[in-house]
C-alpha atoms as a PDB file:
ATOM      1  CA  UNK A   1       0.000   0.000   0.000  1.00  0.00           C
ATOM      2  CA  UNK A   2       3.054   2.165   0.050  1.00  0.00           C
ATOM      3  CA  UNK A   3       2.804   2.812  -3.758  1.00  0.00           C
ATOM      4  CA  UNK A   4      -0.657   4.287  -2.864  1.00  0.00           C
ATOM      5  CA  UNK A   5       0.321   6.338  -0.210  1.00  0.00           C
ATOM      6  CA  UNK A   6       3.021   7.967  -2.178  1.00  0.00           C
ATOM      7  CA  UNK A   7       0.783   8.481  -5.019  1.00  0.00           C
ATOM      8  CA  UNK A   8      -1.749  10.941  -2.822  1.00  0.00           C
ATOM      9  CA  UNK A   9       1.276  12.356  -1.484  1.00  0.00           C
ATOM     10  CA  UNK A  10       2.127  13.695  -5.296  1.00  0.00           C
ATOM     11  CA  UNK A  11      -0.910  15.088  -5.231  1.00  0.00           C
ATOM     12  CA  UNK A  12      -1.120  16.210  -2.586  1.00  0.00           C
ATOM     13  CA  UNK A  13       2.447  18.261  -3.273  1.00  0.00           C
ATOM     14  CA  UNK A  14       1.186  19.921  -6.425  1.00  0.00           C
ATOM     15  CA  UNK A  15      -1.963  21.076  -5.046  1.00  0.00           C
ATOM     16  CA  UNK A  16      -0.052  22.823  -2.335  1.00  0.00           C
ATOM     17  CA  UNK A  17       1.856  24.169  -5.203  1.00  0.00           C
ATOM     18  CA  UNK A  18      -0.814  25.419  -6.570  1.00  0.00           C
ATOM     19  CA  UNK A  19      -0.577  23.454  -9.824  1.00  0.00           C
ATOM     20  CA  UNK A  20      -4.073  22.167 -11.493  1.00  0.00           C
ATOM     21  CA  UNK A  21      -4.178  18.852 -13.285  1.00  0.00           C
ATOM     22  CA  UNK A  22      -5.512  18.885 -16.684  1.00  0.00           C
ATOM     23  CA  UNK A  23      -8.222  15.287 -17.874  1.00  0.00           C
ATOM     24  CA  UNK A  24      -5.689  13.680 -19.486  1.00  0.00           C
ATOM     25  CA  UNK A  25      -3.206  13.549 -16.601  1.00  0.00           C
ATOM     26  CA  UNK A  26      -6.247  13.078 -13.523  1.00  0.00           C
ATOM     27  CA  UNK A  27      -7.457  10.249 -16.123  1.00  0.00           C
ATOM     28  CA  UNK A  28      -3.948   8.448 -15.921  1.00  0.00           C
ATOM     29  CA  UNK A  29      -3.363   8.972 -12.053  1.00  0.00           C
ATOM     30  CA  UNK A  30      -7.436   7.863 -11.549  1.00  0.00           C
ATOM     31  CA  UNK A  31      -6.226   4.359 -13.727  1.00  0.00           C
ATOM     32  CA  UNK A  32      -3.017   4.109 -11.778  1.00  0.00           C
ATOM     33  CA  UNK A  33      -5.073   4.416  -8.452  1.00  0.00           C
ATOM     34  CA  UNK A  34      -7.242   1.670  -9.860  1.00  0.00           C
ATOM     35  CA  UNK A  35      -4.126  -0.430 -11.001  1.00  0.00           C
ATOM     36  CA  UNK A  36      -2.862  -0.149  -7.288  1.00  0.00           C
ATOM     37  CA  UNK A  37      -6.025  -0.993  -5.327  1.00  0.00           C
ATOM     38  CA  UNK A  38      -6.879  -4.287  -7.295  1.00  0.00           C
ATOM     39  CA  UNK A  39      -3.035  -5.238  -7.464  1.00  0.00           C
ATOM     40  CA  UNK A  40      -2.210  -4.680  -3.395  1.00  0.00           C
ATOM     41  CA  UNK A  41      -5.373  -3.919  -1.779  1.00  0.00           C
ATOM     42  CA  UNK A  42      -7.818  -6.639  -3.198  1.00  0.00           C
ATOM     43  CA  UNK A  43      -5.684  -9.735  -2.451  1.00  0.00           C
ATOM     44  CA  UNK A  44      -5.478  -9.095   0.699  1.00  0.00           C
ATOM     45  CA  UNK A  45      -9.052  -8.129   1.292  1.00  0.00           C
ATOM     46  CA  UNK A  46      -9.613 -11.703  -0.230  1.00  0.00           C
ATOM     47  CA  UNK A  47      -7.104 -13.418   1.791  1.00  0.00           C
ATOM     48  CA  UNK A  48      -8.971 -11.616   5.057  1.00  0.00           C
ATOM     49  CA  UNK A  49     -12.587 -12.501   4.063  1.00  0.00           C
ATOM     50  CA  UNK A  50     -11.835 -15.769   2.271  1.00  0.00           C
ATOM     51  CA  UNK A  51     -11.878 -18.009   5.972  1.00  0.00           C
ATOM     52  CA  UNK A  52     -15.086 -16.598   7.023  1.00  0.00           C
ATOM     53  CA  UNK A  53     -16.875 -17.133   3.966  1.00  0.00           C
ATOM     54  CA  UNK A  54     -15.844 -20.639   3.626  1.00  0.00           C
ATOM     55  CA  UNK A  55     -18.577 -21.919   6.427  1.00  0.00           C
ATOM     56  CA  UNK A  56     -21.429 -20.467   3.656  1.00  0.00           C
ATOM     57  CA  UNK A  57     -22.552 -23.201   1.051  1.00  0.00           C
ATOM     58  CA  UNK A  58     -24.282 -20.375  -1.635  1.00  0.00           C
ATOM     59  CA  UNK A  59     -23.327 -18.198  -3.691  1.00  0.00           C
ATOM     60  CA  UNK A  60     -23.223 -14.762  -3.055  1.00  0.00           C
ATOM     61  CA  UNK A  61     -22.308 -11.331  -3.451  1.00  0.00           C
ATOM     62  CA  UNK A  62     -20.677  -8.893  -1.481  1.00  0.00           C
ATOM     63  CA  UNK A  63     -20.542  -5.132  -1.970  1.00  0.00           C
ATOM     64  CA  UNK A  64     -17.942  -3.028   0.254  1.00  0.00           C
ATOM     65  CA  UNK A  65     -18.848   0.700   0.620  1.00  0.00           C
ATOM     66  CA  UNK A  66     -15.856   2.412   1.724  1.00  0.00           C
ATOM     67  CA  UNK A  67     -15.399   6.293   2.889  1.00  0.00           C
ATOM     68  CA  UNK A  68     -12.455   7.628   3.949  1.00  0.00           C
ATOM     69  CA  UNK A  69     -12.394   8.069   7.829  1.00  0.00           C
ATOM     70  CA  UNK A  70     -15.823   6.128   8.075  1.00  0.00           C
ATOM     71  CA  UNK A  71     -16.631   2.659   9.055  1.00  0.00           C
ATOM     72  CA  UNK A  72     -16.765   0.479   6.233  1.00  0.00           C
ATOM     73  CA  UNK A  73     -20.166  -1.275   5.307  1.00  0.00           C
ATOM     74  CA  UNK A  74     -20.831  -4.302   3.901  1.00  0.00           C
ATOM     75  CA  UNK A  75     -24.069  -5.674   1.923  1.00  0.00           C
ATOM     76  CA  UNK A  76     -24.980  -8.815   1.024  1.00  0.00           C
ATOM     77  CA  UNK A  77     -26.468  -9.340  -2.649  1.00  0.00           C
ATOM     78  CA  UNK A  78     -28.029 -13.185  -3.256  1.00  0.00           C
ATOM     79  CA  UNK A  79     -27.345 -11.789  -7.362  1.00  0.00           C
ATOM     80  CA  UNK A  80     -24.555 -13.868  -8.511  1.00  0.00           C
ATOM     81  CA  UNK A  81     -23.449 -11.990 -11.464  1.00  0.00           C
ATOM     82  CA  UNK A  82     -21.509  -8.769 -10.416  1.00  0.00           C
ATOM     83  CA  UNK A  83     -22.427  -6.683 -13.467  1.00  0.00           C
ATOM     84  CA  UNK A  84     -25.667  -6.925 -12.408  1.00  0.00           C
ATOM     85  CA  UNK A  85     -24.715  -4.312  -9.999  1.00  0.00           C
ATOM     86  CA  UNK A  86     -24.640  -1.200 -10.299  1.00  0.00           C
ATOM     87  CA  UNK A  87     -22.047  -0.196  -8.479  1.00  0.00           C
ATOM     88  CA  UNK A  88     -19.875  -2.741 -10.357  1.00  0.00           C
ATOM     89  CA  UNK A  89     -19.539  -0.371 -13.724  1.00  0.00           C
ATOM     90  CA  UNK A  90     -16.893   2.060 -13.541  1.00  0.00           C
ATOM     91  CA  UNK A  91     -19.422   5.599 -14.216  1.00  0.00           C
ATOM     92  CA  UNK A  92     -17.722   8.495 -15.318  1.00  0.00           C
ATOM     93  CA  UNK A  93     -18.790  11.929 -13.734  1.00  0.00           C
ATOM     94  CA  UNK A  94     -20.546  13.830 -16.449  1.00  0.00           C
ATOM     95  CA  UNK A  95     -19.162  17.270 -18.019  1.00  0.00           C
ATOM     96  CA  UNK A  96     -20.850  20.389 -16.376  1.00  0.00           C
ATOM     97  CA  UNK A  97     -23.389  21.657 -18.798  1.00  0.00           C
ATOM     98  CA  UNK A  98     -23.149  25.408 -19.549  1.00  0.00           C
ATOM     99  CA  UNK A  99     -27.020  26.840 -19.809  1.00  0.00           C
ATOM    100  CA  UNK A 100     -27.866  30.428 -21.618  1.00  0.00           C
ATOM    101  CA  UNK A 101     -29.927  32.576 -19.321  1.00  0.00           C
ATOM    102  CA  UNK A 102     -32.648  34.489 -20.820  1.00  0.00           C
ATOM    103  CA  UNK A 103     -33.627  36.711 -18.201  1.00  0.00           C
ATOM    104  CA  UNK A 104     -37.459  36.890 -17.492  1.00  0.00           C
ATOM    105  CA  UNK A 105     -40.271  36.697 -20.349  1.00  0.00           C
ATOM    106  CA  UNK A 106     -42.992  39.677 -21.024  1.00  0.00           C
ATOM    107  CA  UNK A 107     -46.750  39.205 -21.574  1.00  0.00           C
ATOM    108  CA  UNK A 108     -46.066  35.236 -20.556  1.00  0.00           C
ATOM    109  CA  UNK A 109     -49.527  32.938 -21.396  1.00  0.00           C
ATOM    110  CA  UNK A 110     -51.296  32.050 -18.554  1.00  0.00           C
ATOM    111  CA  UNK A 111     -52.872  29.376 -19.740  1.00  0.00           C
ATOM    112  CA  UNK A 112     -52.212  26.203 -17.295  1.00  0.00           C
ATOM    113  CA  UNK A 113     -52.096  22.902 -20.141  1.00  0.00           C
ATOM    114  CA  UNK A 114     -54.164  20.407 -18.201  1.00  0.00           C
ATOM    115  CA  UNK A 115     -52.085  17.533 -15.872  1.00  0.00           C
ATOM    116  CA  UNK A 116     -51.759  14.400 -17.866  1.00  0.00           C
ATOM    117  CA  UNK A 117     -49.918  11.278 -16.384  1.00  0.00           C
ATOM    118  CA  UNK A 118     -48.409   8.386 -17.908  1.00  0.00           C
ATOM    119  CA  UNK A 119     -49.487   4.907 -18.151  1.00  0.00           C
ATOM    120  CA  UNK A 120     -47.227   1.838 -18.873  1.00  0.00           C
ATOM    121  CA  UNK A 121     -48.694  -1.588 -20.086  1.00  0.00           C
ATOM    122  CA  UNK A 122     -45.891  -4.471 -19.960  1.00  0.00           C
ATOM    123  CA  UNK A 123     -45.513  -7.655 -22.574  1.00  0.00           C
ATOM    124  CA  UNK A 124     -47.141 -10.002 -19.581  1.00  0.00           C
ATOM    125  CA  UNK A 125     -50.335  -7.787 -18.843  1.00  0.00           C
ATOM    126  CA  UNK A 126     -49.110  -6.005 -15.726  1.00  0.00           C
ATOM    127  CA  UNK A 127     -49.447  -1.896 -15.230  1.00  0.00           C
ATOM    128  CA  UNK A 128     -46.555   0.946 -14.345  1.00  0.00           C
ATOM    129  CA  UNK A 129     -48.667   3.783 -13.294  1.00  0.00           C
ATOM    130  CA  UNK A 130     -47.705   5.922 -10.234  1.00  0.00           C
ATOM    131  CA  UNK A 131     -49.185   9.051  -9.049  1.00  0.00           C
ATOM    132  CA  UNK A 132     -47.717  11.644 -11.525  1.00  0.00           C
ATOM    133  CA  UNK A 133     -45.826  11.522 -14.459  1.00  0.00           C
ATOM    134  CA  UNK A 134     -42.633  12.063 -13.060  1.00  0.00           C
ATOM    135  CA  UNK A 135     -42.215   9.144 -11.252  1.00  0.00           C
ATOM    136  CA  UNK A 136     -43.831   6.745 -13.223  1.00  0.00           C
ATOM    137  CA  UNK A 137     -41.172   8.157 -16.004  1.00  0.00           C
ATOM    138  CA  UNK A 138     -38.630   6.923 -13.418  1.00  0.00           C
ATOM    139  CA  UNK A 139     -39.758   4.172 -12.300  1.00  0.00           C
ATOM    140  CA  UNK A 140     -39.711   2.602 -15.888  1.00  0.00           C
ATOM    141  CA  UNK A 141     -36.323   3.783 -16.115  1.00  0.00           C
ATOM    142  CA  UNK A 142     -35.470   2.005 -13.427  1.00  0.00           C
ATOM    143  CA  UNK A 143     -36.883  -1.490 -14.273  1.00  0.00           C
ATOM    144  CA  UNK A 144     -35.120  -1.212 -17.736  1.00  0.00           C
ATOM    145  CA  UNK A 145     -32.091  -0.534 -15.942  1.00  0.00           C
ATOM    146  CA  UNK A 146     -30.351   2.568 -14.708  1.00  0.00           C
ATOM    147  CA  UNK A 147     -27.035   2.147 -16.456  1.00  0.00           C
ATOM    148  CA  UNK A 148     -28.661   0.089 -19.693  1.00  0.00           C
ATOM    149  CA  UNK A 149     -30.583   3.842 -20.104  1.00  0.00           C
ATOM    150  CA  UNK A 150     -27.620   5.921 -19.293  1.00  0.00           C
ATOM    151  CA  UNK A 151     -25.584   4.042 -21.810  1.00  0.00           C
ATOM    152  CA  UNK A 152     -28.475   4.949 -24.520  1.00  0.00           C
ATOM    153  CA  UNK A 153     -26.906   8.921 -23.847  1.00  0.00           C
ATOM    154  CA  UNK A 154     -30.370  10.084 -24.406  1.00  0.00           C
ATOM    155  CA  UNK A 155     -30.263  13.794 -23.276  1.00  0.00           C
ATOM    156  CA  UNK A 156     -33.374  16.688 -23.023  1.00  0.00           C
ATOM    157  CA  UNK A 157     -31.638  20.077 -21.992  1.00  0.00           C
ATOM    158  CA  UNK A 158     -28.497  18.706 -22.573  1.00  0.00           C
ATOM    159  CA  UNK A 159     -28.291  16.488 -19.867  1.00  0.00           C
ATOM    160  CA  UNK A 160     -28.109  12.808 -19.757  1.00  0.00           C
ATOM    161  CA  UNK A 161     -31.782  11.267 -18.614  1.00  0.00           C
ATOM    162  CA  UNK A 162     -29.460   8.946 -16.422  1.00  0.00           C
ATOM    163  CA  UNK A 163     -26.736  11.288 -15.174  1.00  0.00           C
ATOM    164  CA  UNK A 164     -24.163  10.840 -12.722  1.00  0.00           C
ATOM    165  CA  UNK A 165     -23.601  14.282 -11.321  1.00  0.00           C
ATOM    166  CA  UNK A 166     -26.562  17.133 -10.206  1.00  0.00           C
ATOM    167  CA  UNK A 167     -26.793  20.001 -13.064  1.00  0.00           C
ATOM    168  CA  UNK A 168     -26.424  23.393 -11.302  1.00  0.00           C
ATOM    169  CA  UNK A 169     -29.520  24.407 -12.911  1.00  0.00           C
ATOM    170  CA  UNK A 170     -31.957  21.302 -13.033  1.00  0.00           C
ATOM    171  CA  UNK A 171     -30.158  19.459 -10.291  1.00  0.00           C
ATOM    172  CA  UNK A 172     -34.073  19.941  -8.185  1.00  0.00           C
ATOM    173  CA  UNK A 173     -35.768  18.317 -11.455  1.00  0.00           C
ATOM    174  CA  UNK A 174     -33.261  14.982 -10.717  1.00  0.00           C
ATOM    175  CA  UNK A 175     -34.471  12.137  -8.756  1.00  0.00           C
ATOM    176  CA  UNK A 176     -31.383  10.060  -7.295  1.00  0.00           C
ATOM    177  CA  UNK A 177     -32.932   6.433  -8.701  1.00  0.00           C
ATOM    178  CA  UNK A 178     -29.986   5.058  -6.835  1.00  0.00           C
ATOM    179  CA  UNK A 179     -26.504   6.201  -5.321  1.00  0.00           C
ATOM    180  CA  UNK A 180     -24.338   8.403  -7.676  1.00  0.00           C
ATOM    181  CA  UNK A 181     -27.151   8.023 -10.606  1.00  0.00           C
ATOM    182  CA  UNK A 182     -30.022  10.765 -11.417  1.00  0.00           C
ATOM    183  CA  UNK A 183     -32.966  10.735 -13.511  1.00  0.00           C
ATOM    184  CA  UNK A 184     -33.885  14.026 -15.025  1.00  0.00           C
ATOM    185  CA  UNK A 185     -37.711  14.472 -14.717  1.00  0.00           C
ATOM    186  CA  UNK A 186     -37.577  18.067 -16.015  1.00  0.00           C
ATOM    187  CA  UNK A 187     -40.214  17.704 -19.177  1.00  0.00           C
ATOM    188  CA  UNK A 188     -43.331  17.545 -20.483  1.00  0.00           C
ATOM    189  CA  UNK A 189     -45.372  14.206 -20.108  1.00  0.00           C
ATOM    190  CA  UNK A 190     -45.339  14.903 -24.018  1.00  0.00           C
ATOM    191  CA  UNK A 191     -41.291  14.288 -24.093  1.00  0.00           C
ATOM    192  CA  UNK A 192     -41.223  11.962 -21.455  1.00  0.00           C
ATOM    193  CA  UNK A 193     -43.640   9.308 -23.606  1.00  0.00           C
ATOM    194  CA  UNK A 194     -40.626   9.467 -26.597  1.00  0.00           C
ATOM    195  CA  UNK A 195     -37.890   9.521 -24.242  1.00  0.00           C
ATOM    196  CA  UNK A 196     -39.478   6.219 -23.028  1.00  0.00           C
ATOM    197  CA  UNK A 197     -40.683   5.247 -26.399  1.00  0.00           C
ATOM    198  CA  UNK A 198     -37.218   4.880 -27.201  1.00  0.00           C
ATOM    199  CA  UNK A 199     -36.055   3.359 -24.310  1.00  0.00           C
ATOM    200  CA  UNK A 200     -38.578   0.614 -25.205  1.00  0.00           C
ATOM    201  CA  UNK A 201     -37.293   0.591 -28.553  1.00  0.00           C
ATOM    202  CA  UNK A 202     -33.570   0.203 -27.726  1.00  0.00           C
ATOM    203  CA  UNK A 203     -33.860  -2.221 -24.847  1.00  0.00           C
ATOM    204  CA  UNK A 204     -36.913  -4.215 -26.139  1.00  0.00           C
ATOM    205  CA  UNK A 205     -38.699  -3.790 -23.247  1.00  0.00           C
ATOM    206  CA  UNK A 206     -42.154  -4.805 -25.005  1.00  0.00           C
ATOM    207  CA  UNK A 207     -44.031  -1.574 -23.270  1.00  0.00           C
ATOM    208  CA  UNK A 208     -46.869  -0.068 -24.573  1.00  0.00           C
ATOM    209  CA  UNK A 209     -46.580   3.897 -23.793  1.00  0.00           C
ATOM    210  CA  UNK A 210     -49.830   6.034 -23.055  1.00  0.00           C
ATOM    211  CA  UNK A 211     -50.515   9.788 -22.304  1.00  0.00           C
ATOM    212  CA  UNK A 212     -52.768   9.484 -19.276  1.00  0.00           C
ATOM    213  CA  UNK A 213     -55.193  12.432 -18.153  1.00  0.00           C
END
């Protein structure tokens, strides 16, 4: 773990010098970090864990979450295939999105368009319907799978429907689906049928999509 430690200590040395670190070079000291913690720190997590675990005839899965200066916890998954996890892709943080401020409108309509909902009828017969549009829109993103969406890089204002960071200005229209990962709900129920409609295209999810009043 010495290689580790001397690694944050570099870093720690140029950002008392003031120096910055452009993507390319964070990139290659984020991979080396990587390298470093499955080379010296995973074996002997394994070699520590492996004893105890030997007593348990099934398989299973165990997620670590680790903070710095925190106790560690541990969770037990019965899924036996780590991609299935989320937490077992490697998610890049996304870019900050710049957004042009137009200042407030004159003589704006106030004409309210009616609340409509969505309504989401599965290939075996079941129903996705929650109370508002919103969530139903991410609950279905959430049963076709958080990081299957995200990979779609479907985007309305910019933003990734599945992002991994809160946008400065829409960051109160995301709904954290699960740690690290945000569905933007900011849109009309209009939008957020052909978002899904291709979502259900893409993934074959076998939904039928309908505009709900």
């Amino acid at each position: 773990m010495s290689r580790l430690s001397d690694l944050y200590k570099a870093m720690e040395t140029l950002r008392k010098e003031g120096l910055s670190l452009n993507e390319d070079l964070e990139k290659q000291v984020s991979e080396l970090e990587e390298n470093i913690i499955k080379k010296e720190i995973l074996p002997v997590v394994k070699e520590t864990i492996a004893p105890a675990l030997k007593q348990v005839q099934r398989e299973l899965v165990l997620v670590v979450d680790y903070h710095p200066g925190e106790p560690i916890s541990v969770a037990l998954s019965r899924k036996t295939n780590i991609s299935a996890l989320i937490d077992a892709k490697r998610l890049e943080a996304d870019p900050e999105v710049e957004h042009k401020e137009f200042g407030p409108r004159k003589n704006r309509s106030t004409n309210i368009a009616p609340k409509t909902g969505l309504c989401i009828y599965r290939k075996d017969g079941s129903i996705l319907q929650e109370h508002d549009a919103a969530t139903t829109f991410t609950s279905a993103i959430v049963e076709a799978g958080l990081v299957k969406v995200r990979e779609l890089n479907l985007k309305h204002c910019r933003i990734n429907i599945v992002a991994t960071t809160k946008d400065k200005k829409y960051g109160r229209a995301q709904r954290e689906a699960a740690p690290g990962l945000y569905v933007l709900t900011h849109s009309s129920t209009k939008d957020k049928k052909k978002m899904l409609d291709k979502i259900n295209e893409s993934l074959n999810m076998g939904w039928t999509i309908e505009i709900v009043k």
